[in-house]
PDB file of N, CA and C in Angstrom:
ATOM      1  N   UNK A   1       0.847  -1.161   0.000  1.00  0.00           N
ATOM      2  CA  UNK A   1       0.000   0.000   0.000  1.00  0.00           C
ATOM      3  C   UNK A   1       0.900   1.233   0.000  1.00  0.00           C
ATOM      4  N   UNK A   2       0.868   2.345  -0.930  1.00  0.00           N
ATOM      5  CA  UNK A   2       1.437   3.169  -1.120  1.00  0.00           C
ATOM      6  C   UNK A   2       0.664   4.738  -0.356  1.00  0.00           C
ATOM      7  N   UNK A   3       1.433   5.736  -0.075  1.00  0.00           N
ATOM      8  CA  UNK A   3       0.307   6.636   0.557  1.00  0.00           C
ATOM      9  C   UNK A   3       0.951   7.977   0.028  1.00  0.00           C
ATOM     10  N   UNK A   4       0.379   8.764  -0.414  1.00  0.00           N
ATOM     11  CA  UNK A   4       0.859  10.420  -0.931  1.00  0.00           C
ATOM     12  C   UNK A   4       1.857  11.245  -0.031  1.00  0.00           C
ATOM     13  N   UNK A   5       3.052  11.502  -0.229  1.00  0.00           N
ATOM     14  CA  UNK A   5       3.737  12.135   0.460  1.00  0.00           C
ATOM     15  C   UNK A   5       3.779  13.542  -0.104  1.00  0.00           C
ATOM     16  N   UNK A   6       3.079  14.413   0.786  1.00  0.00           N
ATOM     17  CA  UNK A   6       3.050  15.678  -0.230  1.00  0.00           C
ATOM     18  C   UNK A   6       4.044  16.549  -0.226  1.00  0.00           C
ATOM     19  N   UNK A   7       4.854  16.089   1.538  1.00  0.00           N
ATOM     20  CA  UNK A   7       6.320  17.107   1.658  1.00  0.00           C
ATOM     21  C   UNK A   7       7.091  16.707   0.638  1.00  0.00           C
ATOM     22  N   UNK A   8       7.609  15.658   0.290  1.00  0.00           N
ATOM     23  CA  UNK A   8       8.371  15.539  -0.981  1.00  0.00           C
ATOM     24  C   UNK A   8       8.049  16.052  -2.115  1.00  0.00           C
ATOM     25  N   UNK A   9       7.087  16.044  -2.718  1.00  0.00           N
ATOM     26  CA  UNK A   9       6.549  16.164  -3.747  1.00  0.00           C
ATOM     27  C   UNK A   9       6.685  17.712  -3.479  1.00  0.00           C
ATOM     28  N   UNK A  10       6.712  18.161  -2.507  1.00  0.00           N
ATOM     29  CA  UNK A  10       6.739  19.899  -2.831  1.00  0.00           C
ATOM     30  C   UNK A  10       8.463  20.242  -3.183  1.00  0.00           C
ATOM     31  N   UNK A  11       9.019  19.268  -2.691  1.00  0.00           N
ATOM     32  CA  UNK A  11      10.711  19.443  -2.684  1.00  0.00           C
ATOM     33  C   UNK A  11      11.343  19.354  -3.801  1.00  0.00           C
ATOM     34  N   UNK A  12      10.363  18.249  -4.278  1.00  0.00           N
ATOM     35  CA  UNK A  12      11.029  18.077  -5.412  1.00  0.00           C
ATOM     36  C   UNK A  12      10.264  18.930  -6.735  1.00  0.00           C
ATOM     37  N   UNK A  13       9.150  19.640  -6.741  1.00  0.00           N
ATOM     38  CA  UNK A  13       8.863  20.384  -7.462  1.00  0.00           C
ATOM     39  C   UNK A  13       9.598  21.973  -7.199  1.00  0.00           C
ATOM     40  N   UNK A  14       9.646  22.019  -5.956  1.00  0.00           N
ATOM     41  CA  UNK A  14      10.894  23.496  -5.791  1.00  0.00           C
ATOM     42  C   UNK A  14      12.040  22.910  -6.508  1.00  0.00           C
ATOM     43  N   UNK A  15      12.582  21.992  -6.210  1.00  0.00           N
ATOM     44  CA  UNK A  15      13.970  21.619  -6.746  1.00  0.00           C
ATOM     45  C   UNK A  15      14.271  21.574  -8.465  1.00  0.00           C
ATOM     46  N   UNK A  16      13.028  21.311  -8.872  1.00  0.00           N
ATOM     47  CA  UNK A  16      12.681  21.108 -10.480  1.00  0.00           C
ATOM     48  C   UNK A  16      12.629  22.933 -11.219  1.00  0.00           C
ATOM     49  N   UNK A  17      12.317  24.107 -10.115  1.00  0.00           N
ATOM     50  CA  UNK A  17      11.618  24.929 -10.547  1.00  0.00           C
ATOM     51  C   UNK A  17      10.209  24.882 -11.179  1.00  0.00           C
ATOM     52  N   UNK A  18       9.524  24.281 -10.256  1.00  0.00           N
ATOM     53  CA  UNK A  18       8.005  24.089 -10.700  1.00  0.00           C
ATOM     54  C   UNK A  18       7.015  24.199  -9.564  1.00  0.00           C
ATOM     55  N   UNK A  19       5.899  23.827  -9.863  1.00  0.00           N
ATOM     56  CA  UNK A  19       4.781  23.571  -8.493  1.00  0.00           C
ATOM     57  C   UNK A  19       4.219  22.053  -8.380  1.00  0.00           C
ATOM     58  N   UNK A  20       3.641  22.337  -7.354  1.00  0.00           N
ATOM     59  CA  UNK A  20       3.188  21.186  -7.226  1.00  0.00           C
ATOM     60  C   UNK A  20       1.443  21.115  -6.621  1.00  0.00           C
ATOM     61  N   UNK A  21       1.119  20.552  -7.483  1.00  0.00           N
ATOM     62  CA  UNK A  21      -0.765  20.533  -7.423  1.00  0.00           C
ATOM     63  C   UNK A  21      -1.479  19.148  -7.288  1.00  0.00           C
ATOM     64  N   UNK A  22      -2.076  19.431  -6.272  1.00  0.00           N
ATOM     65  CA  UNK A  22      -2.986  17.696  -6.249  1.00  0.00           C
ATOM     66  C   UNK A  22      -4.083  18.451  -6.774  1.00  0.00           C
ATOM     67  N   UNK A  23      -3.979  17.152  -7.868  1.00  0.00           N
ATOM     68  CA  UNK A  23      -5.288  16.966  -8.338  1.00  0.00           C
ATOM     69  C   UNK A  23      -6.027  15.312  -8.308  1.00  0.00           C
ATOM     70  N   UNK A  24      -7.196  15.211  -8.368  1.00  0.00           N
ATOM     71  CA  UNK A  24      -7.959  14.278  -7.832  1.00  0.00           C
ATOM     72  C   UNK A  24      -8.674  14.014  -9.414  1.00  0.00           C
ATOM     73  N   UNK A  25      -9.580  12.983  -9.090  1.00  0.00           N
ATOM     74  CA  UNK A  25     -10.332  12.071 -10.057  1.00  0.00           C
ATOM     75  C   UNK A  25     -11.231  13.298 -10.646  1.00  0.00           C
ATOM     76  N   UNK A  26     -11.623  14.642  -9.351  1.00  0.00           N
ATOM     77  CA  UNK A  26     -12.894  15.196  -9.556  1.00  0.00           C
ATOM     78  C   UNK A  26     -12.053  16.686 -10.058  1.00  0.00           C
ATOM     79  N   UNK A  27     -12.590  17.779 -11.247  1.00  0.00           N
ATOM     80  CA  UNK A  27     -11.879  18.358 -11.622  1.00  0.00           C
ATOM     81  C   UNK A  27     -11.280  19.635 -11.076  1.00  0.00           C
ATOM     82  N   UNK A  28     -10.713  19.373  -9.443  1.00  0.00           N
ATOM     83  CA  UNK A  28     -10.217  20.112  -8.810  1.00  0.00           C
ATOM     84  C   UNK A  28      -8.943  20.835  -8.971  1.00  0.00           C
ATOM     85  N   UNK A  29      -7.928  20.142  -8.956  1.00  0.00           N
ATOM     86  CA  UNK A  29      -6.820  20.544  -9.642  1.00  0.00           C
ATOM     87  C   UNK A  29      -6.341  20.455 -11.127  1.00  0.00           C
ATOM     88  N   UNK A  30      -7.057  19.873 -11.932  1.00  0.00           N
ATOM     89  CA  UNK A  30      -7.118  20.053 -13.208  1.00  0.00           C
ATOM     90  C   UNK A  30      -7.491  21.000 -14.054  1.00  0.00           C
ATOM     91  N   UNK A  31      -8.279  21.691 -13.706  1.00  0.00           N
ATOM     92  CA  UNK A  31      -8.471  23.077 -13.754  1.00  0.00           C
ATOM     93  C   UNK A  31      -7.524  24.027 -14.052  1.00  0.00           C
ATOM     94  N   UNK A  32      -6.899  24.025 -13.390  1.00  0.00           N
ATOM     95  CA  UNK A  32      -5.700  24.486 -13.014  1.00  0.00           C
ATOM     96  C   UNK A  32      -4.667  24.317 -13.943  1.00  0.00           C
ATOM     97  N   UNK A  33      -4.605  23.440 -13.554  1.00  0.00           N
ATOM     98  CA  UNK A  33      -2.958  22.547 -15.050  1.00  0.00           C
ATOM     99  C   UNK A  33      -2.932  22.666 -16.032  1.00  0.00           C
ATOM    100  N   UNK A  34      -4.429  22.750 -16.614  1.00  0.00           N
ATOM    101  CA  UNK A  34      -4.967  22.879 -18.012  1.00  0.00           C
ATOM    102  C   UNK A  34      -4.663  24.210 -18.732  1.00  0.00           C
ATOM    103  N   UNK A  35      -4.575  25.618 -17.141  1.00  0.00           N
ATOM    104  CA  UNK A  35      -4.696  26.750 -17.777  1.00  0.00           C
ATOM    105  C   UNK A  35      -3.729  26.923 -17.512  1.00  0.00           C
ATOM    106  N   UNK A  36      -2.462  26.170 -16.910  1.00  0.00           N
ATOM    107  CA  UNK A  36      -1.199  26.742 -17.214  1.00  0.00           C
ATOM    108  C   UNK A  36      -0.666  26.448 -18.186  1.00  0.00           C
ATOM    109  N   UNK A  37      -1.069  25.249 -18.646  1.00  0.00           N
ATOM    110  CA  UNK A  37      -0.486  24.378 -19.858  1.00  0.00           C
ATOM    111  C   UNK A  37      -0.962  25.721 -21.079  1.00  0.00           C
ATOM    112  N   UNK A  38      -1.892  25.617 -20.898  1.00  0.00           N
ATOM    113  CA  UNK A  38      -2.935  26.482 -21.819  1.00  0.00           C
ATOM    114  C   UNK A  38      -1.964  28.041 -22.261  1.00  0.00           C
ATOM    115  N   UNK A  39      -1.322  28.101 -20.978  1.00  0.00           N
ATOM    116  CA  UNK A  39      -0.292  29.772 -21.277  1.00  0.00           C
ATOM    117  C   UNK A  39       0.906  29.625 -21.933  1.00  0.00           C
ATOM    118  N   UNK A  40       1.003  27.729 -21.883  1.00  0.00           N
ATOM    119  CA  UNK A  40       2.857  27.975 -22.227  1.00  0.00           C
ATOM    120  C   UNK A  40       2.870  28.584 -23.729  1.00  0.00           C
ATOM    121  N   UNK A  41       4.160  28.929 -23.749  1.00  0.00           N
ATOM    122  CA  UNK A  41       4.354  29.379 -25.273  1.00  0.00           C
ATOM    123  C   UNK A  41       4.346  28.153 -25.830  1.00  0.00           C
ATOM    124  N   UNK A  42       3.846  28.352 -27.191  1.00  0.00           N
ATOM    125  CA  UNK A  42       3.647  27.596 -28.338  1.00  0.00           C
ATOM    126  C   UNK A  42       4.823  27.655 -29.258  1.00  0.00           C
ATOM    127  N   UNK A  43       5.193  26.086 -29.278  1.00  0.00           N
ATOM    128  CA  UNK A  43       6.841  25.978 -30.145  1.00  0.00           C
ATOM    129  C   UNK A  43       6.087  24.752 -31.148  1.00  0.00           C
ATOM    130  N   UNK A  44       6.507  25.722 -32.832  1.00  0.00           N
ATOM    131  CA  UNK A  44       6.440  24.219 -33.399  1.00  0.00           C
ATOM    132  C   UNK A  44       7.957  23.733 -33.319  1.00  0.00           C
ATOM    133  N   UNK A  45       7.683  22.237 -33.978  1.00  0.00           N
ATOM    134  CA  UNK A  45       9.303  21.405 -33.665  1.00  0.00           C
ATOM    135  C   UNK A  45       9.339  21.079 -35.228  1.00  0.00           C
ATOM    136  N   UNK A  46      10.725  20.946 -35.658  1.00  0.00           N
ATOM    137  CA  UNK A  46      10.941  20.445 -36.803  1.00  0.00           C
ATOM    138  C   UNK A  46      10.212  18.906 -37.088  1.00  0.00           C
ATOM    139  N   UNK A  47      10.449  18.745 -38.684  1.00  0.00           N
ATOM    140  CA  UNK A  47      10.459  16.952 -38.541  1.00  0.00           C
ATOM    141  C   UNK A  47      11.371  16.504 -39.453  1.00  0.00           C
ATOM    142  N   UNK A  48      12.201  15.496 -39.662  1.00  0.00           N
ATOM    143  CA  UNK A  48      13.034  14.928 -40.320  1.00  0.00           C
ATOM    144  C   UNK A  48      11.906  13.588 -40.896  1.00  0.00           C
ATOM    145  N   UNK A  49      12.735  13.382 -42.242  1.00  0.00           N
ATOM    146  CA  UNK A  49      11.945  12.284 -42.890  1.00  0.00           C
ATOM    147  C   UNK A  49      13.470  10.906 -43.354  1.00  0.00           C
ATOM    148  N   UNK A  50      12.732  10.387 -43.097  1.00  0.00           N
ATOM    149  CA  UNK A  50      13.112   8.894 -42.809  1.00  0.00           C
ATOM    150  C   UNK A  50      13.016   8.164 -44.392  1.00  0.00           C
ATOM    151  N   UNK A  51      13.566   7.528 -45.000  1.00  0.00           N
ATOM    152  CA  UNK A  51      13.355   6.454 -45.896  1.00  0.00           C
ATOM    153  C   UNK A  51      14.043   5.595 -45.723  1.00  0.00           C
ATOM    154  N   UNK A  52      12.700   4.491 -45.896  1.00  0.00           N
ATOM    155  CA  UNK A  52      12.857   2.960 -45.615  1.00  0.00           C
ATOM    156  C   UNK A  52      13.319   2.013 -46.813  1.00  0.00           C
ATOM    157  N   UNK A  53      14.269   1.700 -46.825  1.00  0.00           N
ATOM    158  CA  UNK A  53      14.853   0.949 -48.340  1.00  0.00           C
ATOM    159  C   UNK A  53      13.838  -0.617 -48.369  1.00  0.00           C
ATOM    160  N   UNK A  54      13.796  -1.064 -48.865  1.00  0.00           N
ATOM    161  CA  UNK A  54      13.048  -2.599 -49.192  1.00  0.00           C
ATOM    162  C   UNK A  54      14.574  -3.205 -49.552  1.00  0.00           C
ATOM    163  N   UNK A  55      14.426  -4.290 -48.449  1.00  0.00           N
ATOM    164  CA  UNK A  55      16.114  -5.678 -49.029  1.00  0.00           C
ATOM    165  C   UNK A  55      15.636  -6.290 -50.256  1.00  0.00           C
ATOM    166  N   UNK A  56      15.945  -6.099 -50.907  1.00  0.00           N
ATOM    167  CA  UNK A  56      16.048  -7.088 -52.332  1.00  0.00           C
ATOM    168  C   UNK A  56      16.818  -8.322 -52.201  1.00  0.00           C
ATOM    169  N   UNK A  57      18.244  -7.913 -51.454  1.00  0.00           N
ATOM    170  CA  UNK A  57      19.643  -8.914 -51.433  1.00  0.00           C
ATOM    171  C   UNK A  57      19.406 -10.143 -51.773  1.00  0.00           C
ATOM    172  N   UNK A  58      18.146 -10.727 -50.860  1.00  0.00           N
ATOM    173  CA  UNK A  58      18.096 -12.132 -50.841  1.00  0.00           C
ATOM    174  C   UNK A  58      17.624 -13.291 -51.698  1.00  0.00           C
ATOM    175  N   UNK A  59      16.996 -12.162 -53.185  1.00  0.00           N
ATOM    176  CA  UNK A  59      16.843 -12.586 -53.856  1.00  0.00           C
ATOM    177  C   UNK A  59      18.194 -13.196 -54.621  1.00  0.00           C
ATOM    178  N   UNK A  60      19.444 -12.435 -54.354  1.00  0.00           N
ATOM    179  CA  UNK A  60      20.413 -13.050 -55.168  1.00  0.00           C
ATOM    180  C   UNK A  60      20.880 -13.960 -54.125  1.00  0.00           C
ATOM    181  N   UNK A  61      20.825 -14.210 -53.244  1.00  0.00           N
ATOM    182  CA  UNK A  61      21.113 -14.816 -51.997  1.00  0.00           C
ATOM    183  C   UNK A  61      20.912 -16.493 -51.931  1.00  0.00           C
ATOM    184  N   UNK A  62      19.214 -16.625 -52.342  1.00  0.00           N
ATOM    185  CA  UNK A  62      18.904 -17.446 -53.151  1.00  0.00           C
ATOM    186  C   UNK A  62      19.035 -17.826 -53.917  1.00  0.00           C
ATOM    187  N   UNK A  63      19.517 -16.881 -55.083  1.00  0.00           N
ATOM    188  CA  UNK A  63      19.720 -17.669 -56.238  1.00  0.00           C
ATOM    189  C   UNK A  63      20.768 -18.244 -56.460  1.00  0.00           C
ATOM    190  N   UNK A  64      22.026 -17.733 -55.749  1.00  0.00           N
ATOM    191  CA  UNK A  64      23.264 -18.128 -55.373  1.00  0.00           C
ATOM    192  C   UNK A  64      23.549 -19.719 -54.987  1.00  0.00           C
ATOM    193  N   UNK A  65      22.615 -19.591 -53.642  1.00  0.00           N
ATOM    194  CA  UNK A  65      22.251 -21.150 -53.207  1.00  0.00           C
ATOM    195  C   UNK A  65      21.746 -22.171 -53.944  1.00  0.00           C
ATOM    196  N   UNK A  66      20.883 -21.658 -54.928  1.00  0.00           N
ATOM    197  CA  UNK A  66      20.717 -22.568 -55.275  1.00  0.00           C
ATOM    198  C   UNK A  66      21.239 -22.922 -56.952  1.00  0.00           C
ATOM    199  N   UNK A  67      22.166 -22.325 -56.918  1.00  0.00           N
ATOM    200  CA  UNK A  67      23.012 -22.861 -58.082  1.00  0.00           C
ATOM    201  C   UNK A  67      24.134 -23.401 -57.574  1.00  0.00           C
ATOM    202  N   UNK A  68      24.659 -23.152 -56.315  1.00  0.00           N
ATOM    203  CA  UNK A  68      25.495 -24.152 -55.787  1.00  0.00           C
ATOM    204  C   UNK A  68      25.389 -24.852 -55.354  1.00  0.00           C
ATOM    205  N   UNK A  69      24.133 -25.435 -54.716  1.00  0.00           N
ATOM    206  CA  UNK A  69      23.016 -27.115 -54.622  1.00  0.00           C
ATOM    207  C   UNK A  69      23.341 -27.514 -55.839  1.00  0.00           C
ATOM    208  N   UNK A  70      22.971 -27.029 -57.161  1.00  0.00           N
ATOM    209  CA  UNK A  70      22.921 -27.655 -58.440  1.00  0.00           C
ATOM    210  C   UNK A  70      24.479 -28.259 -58.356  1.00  0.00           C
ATOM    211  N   UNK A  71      25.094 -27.457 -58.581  1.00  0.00           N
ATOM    212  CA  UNK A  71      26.609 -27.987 -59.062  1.00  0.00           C
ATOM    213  C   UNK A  71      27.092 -28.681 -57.922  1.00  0.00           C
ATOM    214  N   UNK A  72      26.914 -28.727 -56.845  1.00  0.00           N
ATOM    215  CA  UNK A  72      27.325 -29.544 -55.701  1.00  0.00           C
ATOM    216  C   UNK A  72      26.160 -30.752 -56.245  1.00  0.00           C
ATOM    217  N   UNK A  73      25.895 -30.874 -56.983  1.00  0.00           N
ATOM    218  CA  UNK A  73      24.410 -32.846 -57.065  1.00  0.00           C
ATOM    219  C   UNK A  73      24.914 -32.934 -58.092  1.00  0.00           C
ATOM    220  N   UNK A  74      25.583 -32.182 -59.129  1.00  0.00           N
ATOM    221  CA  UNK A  74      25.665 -32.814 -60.539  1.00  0.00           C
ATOM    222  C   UNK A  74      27.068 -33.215 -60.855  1.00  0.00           C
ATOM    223  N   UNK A  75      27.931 -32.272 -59.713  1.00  0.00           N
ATOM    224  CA  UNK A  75      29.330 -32.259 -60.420  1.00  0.00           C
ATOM    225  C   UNK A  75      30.075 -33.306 -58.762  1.00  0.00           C
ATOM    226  N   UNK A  76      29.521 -34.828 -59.232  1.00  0.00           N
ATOM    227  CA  UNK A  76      30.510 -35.579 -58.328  1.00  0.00           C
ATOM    228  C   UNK A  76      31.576 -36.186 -58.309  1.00  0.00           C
ATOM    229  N   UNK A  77      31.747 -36.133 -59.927  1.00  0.00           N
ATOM    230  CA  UNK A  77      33.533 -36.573 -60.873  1.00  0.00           C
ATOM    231  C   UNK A  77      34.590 -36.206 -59.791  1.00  0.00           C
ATOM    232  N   UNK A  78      34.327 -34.627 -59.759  1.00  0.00           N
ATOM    233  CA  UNK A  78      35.233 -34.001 -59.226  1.00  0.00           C
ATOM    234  C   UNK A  78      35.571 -34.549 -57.416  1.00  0.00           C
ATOM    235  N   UNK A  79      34.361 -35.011 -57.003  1.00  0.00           N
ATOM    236  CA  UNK A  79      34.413 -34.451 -55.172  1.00  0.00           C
ATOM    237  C   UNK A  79      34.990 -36.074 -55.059  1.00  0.00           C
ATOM    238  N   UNK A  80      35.692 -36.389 -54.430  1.00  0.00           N
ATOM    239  CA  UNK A  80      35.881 -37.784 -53.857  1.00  0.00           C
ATOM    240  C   UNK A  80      34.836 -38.232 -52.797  1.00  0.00           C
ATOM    241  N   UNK A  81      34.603 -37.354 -51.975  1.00  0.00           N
ATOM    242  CA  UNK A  81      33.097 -37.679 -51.162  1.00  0.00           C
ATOM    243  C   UNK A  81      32.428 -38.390 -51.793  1.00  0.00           C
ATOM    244  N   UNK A  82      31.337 -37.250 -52.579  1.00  0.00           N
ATOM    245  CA  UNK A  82      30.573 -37.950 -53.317  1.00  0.00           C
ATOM    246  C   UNK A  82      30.271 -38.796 -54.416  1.00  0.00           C
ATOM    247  N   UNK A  83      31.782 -39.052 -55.193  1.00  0.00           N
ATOM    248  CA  UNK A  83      31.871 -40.453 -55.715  1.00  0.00           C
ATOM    249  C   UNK A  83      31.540 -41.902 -54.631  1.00  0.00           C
ATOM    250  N   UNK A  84      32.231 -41.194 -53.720  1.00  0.00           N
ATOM    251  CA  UNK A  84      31.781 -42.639 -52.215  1.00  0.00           C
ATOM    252  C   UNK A  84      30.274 -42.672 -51.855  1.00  0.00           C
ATOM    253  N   UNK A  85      29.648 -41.333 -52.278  1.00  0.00           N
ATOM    254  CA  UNK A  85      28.529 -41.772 -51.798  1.00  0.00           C
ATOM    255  C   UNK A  85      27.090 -42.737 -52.891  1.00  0.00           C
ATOM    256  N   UNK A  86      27.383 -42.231 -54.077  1.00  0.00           N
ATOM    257  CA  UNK A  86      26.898 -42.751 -55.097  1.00  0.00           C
ATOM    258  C   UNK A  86      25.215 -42.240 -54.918  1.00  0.00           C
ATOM    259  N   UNK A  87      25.100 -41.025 -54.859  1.00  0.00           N
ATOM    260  CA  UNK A  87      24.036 -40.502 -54.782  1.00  0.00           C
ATOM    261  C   UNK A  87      23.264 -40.814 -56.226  1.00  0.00           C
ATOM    262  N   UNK A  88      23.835 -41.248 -57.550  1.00  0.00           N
ATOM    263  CA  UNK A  88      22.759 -41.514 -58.414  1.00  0.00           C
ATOM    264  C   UNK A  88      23.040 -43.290 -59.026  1.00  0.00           C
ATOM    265  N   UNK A  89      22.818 -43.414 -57.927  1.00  0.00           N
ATOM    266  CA  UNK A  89      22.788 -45.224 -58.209  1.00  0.00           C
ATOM    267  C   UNK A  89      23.535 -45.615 -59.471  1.00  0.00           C
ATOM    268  N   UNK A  90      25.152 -45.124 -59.741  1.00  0.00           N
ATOM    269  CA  UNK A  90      25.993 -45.663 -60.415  1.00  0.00           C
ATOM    270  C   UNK A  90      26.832 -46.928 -60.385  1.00  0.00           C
ATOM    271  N   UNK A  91      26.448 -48.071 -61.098  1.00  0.00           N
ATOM    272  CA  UNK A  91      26.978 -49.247 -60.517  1.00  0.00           C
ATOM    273  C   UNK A  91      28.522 -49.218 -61.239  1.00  0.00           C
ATOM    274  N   UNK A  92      29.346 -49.650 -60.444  1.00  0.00           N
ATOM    275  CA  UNK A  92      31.334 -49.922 -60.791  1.00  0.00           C
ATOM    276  C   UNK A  92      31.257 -50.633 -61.821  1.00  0.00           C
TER     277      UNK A  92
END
């Protein structure tokens, strides 16, 4: 169970350079906040714009792979491995 400490809350709003206002569910201190908010000066802010690239890469990525699947199943002359393994049922 937590309980409102209002001496702090004043300390640390002096310490901030600010105030400090209870406000409740009912629009007691809101009132209030609204019309200070309501006085601050008005700043617009810049905006920066962002572009999002789309990866293409993996299209060659893929295609890469799978031309070296190909030549790794077709070309077993070369590999001594896979002469041992006899992946296309070559009889001696």
């Amino acid at each position: 169970m937590t309980k409102l400490n209002e001496e702090n809350l004043l300390k640390v709003a002096s310490a901030g350079q600010g105030i400090f206002i209870r406000a409740s569910n009912s629009n007691t201190g809101l009132d209030f906040i609204f019309d200070e908010i309501a006085k601050m000066e008005k700043v617009e802010f810049g905006t920066k714009m962002f572009t999002d690239y789309e990866d293409r890469f993996y299209y060659f990525v893929l295609l890469a792979f799978a031309i070296l699947l190909l030549e790794f199943l077709t070309l077993n002359r070369s590999n001594r491995i896979l002469k041992s393994l006899n992946l296309f049922g070559e009889k001696s």
